[in-house]
Protein backbone atom coordinates (compact mmCIF):
# COMPACT_ATOMS: atom_id res chain seq x y z
CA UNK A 1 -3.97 115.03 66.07
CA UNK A 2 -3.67 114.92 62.41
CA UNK A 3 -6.33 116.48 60.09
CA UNK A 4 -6.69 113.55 58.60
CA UNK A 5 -7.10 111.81 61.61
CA UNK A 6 -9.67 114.75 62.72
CA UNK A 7 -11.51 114.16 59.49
CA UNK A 8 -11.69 110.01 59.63
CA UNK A 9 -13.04 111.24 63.29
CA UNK A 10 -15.56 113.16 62.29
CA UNK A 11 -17.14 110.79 59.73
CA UNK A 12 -17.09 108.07 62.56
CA UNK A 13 -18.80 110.10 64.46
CA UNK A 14 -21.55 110.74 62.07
CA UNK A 15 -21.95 107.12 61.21
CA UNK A 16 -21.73 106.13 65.53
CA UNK A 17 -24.47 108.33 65.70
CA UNK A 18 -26.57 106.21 62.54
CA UNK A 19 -25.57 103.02 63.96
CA UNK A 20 -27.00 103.46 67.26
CA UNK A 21 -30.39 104.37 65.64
CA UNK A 22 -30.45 100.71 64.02
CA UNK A 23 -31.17 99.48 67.08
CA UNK A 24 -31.96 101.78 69.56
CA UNK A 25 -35.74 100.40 69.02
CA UNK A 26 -34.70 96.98 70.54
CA UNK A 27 -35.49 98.19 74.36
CA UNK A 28 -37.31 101.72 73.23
CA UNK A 29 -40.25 99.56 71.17
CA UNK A 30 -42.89 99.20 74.06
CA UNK A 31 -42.85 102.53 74.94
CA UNK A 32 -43.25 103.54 71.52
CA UNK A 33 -46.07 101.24 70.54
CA UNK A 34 -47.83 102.77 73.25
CA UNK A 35 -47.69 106.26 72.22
CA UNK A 36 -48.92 105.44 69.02
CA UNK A 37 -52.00 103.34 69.72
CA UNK A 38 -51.14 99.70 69.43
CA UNK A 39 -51.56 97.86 72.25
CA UNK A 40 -49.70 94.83 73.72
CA UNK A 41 -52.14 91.90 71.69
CA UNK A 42 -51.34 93.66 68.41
CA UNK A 43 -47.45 94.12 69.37
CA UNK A 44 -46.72 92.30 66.25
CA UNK A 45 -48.14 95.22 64.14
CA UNK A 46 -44.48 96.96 65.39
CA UNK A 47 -42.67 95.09 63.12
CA UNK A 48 -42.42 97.90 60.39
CA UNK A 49 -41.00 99.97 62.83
CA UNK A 50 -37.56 98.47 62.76
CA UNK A 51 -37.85 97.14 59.01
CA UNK A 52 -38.80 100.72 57.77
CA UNK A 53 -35.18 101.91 59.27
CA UNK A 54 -33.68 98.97 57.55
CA UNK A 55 -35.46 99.47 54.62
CA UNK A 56 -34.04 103.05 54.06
CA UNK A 57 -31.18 101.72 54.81
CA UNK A 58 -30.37 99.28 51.94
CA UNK A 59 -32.23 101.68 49.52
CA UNK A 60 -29.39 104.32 50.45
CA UNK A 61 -26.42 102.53 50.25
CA UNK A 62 -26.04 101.99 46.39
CA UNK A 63 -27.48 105.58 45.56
CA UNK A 64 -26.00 108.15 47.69
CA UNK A 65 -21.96 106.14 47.47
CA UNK A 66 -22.06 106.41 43.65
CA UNK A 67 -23.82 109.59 43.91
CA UNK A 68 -20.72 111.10 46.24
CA UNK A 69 -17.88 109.73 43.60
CA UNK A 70 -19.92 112.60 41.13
CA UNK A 71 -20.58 115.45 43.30
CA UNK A 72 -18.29 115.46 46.58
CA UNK A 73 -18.25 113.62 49.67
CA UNK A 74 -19.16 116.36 52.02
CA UNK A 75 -21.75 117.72 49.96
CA UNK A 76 -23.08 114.29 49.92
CA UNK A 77 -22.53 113.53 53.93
CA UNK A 78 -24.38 116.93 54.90
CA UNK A 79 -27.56 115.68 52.76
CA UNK A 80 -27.50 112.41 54.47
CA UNK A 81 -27.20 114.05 57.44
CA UNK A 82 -29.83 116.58 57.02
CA UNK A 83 -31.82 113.40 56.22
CA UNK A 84 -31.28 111.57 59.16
CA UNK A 85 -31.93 114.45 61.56
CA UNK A 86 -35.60 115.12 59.37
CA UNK A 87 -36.26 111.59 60.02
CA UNK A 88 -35.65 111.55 63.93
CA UNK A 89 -38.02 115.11 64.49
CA UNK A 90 -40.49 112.80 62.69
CA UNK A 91 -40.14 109.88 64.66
CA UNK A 92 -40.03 112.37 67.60
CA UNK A 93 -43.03 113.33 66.98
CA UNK A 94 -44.77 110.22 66.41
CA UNK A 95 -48.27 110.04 68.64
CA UNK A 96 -48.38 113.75 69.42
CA UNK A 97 -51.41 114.34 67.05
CA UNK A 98 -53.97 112.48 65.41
CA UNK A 99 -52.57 111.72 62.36
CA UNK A 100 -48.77 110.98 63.10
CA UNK A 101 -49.80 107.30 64.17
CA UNK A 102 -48.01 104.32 63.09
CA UNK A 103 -47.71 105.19 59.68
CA UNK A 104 -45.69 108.32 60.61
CA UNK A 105 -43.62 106.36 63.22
CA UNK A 106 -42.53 104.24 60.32
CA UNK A 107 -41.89 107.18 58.03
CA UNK A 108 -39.76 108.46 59.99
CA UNK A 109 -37.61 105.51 60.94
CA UNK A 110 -37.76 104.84 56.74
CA UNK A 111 -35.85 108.51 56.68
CA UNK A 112 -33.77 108.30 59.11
CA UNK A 113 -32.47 104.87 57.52
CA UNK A 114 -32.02 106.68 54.04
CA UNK A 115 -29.74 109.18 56.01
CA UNK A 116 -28.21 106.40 58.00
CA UNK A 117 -27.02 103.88 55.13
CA UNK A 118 -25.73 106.65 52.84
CA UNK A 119 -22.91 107.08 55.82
CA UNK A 120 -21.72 103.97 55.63
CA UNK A 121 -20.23 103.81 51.64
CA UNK A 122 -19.43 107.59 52.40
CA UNK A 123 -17.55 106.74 55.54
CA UNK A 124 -15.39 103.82 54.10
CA UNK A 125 -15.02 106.06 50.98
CA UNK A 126 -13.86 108.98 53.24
CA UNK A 127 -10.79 106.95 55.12
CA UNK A 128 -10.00 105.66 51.14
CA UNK A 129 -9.78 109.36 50.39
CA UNK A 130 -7.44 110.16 52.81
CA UNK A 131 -5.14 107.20 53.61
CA UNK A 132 -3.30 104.73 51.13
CA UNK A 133 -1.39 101.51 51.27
CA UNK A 134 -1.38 100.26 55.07
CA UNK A 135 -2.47 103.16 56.68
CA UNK A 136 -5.76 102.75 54.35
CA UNK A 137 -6.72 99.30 56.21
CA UNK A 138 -6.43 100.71 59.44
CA UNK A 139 -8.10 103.53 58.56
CA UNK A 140 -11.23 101.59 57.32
CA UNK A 141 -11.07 99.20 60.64
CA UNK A 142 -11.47 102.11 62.44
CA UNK A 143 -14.29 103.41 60.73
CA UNK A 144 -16.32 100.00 60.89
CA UNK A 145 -15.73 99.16 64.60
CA UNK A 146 -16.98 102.96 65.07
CA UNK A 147 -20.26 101.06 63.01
CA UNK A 148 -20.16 98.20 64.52
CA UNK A 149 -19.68 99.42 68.01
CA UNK A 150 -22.96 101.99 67.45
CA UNK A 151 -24.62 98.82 66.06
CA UNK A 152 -24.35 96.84 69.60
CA UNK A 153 -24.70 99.66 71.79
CA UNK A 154 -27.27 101.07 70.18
CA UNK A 155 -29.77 98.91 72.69
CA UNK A 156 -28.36 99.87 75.95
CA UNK A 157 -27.49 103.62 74.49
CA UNK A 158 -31.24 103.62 74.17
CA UNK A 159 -32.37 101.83 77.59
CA UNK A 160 -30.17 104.29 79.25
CA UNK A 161 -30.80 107.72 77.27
CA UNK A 162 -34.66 107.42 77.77
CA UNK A 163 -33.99 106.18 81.47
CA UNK A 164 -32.22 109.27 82.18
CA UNK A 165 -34.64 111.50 80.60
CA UNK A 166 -37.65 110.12 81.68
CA UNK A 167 -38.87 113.60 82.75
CA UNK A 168 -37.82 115.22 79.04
CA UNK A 169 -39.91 113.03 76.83
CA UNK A 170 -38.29 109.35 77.49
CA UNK A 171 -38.04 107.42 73.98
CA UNK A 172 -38.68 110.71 72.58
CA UNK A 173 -35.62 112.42 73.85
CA UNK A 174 -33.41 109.95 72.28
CA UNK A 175 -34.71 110.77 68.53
CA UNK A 176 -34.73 114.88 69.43
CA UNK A 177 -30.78 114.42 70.87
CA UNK A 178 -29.78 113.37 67.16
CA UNK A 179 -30.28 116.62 65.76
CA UNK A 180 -27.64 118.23 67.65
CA UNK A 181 -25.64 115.47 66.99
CA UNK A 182 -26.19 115.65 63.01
CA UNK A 183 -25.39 119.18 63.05
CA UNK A 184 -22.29 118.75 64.62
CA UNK A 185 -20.63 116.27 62.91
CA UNK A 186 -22.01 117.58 59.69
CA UNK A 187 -20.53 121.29 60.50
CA UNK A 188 -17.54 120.06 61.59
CA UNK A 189 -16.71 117.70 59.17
CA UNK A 190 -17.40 121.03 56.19
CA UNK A 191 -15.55 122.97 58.21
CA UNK A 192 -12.06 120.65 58.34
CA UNK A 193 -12.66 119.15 55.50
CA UNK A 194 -13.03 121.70 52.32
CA UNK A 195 -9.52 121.82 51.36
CA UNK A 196 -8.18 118.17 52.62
CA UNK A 197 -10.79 115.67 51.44
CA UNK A 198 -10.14 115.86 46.78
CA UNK A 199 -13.13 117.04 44.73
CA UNK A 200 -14.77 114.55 42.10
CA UNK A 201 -12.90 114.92 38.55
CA UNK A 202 -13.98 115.33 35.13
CA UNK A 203 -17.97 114.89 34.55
CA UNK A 204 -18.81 111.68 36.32
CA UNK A 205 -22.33 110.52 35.31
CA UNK A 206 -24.29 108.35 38.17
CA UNK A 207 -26.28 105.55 36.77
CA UNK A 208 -29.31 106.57 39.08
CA UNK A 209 -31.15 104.06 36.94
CA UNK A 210 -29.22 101.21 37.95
CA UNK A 211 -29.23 102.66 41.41
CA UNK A 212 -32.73 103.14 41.58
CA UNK A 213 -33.25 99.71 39.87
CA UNK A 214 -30.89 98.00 42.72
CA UNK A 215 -32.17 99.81 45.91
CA UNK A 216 -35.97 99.57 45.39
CA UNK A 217 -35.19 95.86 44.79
CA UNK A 218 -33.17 95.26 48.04
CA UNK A 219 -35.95 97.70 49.93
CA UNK A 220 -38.93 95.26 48.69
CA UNK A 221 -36.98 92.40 49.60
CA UNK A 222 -36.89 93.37 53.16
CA UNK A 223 -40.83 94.21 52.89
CA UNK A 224 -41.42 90.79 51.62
CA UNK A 225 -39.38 88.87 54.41
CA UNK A 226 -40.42 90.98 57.33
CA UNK A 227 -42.59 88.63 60.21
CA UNK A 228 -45.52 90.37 60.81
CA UNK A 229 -46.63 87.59 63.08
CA UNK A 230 -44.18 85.31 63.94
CA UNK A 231 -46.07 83.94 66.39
CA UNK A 232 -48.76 81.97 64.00
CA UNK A 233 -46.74 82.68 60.87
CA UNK A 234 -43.37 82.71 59.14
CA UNK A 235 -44.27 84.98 56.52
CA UNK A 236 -46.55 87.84 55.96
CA UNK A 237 -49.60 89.40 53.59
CA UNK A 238 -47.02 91.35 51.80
CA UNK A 239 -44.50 88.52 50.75
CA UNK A 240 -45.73 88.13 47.20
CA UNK A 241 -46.52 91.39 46.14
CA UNK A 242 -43.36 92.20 47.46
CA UNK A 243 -41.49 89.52 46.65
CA UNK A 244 -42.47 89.87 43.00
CA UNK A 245 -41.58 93.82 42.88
CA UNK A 246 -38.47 92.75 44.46
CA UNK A 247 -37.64 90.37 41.90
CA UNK A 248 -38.75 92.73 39.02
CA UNK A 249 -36.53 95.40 40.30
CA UNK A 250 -33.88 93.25 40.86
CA UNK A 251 -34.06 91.88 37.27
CA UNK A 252 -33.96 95.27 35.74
CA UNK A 253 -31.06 96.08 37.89
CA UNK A 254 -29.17 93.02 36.08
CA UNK A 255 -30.27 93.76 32.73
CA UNK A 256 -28.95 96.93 32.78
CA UNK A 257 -25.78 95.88 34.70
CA UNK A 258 -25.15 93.49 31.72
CA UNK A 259 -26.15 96.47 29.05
CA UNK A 260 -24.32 99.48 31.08
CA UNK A 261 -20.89 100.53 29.28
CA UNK A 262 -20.52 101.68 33.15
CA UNK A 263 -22.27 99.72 35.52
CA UNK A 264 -23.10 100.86 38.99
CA UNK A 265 -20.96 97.83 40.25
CA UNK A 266 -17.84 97.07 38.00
CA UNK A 267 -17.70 93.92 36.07
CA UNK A 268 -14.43 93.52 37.20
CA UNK A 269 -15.86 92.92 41.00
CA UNK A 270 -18.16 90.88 39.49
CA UNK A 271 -16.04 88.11 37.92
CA UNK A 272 -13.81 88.17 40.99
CA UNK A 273 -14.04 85.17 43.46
CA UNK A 274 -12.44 87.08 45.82
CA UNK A 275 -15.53 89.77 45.76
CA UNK A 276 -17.96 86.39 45.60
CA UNK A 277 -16.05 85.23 48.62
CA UNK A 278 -15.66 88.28 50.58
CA UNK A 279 -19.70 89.01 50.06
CA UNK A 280 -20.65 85.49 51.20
CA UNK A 281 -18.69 85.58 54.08
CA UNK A 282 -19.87 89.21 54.83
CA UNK A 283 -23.68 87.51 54.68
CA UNK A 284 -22.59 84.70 56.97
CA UNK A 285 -20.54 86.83 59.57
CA UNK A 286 -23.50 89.18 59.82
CA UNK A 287 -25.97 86.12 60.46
CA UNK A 288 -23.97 85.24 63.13
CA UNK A 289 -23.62 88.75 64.57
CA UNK A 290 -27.29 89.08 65.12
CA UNK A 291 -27.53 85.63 66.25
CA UNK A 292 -25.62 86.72 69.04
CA UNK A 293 -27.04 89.82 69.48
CA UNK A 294 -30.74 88.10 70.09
CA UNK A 295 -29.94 84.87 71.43
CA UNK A 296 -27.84 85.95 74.84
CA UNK A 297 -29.83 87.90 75.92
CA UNK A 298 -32.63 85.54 75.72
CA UNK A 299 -30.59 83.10 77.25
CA UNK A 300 -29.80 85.44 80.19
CA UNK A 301 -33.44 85.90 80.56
CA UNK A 302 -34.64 81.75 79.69
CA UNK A 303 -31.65 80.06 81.17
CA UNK A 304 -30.00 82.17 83.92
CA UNK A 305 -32.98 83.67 84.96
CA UNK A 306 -31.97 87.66 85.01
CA UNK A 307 -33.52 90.70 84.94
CA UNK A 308 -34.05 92.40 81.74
CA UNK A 309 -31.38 95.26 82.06
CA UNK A 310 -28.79 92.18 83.41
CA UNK A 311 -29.32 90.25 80.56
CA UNK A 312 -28.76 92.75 77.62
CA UNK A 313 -25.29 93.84 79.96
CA UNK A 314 -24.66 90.08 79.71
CA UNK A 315 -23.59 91.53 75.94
CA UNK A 316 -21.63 94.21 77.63
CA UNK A 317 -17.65 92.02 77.11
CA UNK A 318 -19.14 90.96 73.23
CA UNK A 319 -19.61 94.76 72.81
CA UNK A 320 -16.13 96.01 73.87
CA UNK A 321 -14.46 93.08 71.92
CA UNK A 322 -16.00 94.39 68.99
CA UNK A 323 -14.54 97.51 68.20
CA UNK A 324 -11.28 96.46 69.57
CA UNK A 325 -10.74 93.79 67.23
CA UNK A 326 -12.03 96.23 64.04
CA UNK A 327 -8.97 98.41 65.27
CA UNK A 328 -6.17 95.40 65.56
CA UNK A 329 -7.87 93.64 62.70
CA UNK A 330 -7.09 96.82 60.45
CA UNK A 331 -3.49 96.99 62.17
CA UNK A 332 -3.00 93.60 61.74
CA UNK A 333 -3.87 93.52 58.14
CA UNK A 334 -1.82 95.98 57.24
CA UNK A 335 1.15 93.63 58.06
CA UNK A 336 -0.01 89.93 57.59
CA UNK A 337 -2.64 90.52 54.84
CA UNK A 338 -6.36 90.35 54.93
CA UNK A 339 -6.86 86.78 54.20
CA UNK A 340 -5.22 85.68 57.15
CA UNK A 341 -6.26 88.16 59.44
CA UNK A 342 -9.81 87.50 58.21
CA UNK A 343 -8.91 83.55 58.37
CA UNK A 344 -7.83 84.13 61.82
CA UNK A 345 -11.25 86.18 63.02
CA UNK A 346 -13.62 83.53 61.86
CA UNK A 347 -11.36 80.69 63.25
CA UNK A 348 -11.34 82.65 66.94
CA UNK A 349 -15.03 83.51 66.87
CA UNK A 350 -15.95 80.10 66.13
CA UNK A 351 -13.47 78.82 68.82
CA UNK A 352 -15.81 80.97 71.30
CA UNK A 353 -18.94 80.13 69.70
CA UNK A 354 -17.94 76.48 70.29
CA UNK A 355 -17.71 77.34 74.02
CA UNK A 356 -20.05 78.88 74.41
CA UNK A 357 -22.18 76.07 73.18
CA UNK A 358 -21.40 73.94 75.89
CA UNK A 359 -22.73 76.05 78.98
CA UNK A 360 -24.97 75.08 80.79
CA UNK A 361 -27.50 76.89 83.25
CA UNK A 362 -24.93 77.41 86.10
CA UNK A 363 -22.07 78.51 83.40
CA UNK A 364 -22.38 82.82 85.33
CA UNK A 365 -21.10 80.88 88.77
CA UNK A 366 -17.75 79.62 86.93
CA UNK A 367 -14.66 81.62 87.06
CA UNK A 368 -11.39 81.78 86.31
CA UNK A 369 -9.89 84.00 88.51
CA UNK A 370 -12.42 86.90 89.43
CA UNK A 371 -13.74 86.96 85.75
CA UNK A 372 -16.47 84.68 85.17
CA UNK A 373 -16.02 82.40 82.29
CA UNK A 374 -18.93 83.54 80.12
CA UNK A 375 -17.28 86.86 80.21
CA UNK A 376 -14.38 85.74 78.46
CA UNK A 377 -15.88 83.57 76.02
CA UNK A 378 -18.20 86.82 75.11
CA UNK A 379 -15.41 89.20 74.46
CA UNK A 380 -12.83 86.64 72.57
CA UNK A 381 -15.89 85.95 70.04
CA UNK A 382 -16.48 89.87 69.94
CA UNK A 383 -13.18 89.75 69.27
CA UNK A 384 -12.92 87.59 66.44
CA UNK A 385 -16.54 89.58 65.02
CA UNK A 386 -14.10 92.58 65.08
CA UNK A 387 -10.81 90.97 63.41
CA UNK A 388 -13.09 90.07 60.43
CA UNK A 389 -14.03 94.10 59.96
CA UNK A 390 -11.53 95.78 57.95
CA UNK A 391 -10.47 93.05 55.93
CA UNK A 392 -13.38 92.25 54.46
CA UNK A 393 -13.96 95.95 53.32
CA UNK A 394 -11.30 96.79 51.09
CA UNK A 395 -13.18 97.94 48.19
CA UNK A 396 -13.91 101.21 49.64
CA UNK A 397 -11.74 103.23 47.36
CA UNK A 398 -12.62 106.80 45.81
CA UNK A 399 -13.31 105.72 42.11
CA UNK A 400 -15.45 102.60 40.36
CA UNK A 401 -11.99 101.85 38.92
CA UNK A 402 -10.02 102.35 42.09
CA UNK A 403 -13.03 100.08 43.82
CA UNK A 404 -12.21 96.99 41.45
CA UNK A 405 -8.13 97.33 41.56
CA UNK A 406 -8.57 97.79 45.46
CA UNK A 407 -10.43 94.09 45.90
CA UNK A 408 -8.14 92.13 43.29
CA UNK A 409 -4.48 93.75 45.06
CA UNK A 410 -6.41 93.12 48.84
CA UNK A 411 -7.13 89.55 48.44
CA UNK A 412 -4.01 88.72 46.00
């Protein structure tokens, strides 16, 4: 193996290890509501659990990937890392004393997200540091079906981790096993990467303004849209206050991208309609993904009447089509371009989706073959999901200047 290929590795590893976390809380959430008081009539009072993660999450992403193009990837990675490991002993710890209650819980998962979305610019940015031209593509597919793959597993990765160590701490023992994780990829990523991954040149400034501006904005936005209570409501106490900070913050962000000599995004992106495409069809892709991600296994519960574990391994074909499709969609770019290979992952998934749309409550008795015919339809849409990966990330190039020449040569 290659160092490169050790390096790209390495980050994926780091960022596997985040992903998982974003939804490990899917089948860990009743055991940890327990632990921290709330009891199965005030479930709904969870909710902040899984939007604090995703909260830190958007914050992180446009401060710590411009931060990194001033001061060094790895520098950058360890702190993230350090991050995310602080927020999982909190989250550990959650319900052990009388004043780490819910409001710890969710402080936790909040840090943990901060440490968790800083890997993903720093990961992409990584495999643009170290590959160019074709290689580059593949290189970034790789690096986003390690994402997405940590992203779908993450539920039965928990299920299974706290099964297993029911005796250690359950739930608990998955949050405590990511600190030996973060300190692993983190060491091993400074220690084969110091000489091979460049240094930042000249005296980059970060507009931590801007950033600031842009992630406190996307954070309240996710505080204002949160469902409290779906149950009797669609929105909840917090959605104007919120809302209104989100729209404030967002507003400064654009004044000052219009006013910036350097903005944190470059103008060039902006005025592209191939970055206006690409980010409306990233929105609409990951819609869908979650749609899928929620919906089967309800309908393996509602309509084919399994078990809990049965229906979340209903997922299991979508899950491995995933990742392999990230890894042939970067391959594939490389050769045919991203339009079509992105073209060509919508217009498979949406074959499958179409399928899929038609079964009915007997469809896990049909085969073809031995393979039963929701099985297939599950891992040809994964597949598609994964196609779509690397060509819609281009941009991820070291520079703000690289970042805009990268998105109009990939979609040209």
């Amino acid at each position: 193996m290659s160092r490169r290929a050790l390096l790209l590795g390495l980050a994926g590893a780091g960022l596997f290890v985040a992903a998982l976390d974003a939804y490990v809380v899917v089948t860990l959430l009743p055991a940890m509501v327990g632990d921290v008081g709330l009891t199965i009539e005030r479930f709904e009072q969870a909710t902040p659990i899984v939007t604090g993660f995703l909260a830190g999450y958007v914050v992180a992403m446009p401060l710590l990937g411009a931060y990194s193009d001033a001061r060094g990837r790895i520098p950058v990675y360890g702190a993230c890392m350090a991050a995310f490991a602080l927020g999982s002993v909190i989250t550990a710890t959650a319900g052990l004393w009388g004043f780490a209650g819910l409001p710890w819980l969710v402080g936790g998962r909040f840090i943990q997200g901060l440490g968790g979305g800083g890997l993903v610019p720093l990961s992409l940015a990584l495999a643009a540091d170290l590959y160019r031209d074709r290689s580059r593509t593949l290189a970034l597919g790789s690096v986003a079906g390690l994402q997405e793959a940590g992203s779908v597993l993450g539920p039965l990765y928990g299920a299974t981790a706290a099964a297993a160590a029911a005796s250690a701490g359950g739930w608990r023992f998955v949050f405590w096993l990511n600190i030996p994780l973060a300190a692993l990829c983190a060491a091993a990523l400074f220690a084969a990467g110091r000489r091979e991954i460049p240094r930042p040149r000249g005296n980059s400034a970060v507009d931590w303004l801007s950033a600031v501006l842009l992630g406190g904005g996307l954070g309240a936005l996710v505080f204002a849209l949160y469902p409290d209570d779906p149950e009797h409501r669609a929105l909840n106490d917090l959605f104007l206050p919120a809302g209104l900070l989100a729209m404030l913050l967002l507003g400064g962000y654009g004044w000052r991208q219009v006013r910036q000599l350097e903005p944190l995004i470059p103008r060039e992106l902006l005025r592209s309609r191939a970055f206006a495409g690409s980010m409306a069809a990233n929105v609409l892709i990951g819609a869908a993904l979650i749609v899928t991600l929620v919906d089967v296994p309800i309908l393996g519960r509602l309509v084919f009447n399994l078990e809990a574990l049965d229906s979340g391994l209903l997922l299991t074909q979508f899950l491995i089509g995933v990742p392999v499709g990230a890894v042939a969609g970067g391959f594939l770019a490389g050769r045919v371009g991203n339009r079509i290979t992105a073209a060509l992952g919508m217009l498979v998934s949406a074959a499958a989706f179409l399928q899929m749309s038609t079964w009915s409550s007997n469809e896990l008795g049909i085969h073809i073959g031995t393979i039963r015919q929701a099985d297939i339809g599950l891992a040809i849409c994964g597949l598609g999901f994964g196609l779509v990966i690397a060509p819609s990330r281009p941009a991820s190039s070291p520079s703000r200047a690289a970042r805009a020449t990268a998105w109009r040569r990939a979609w040209s």
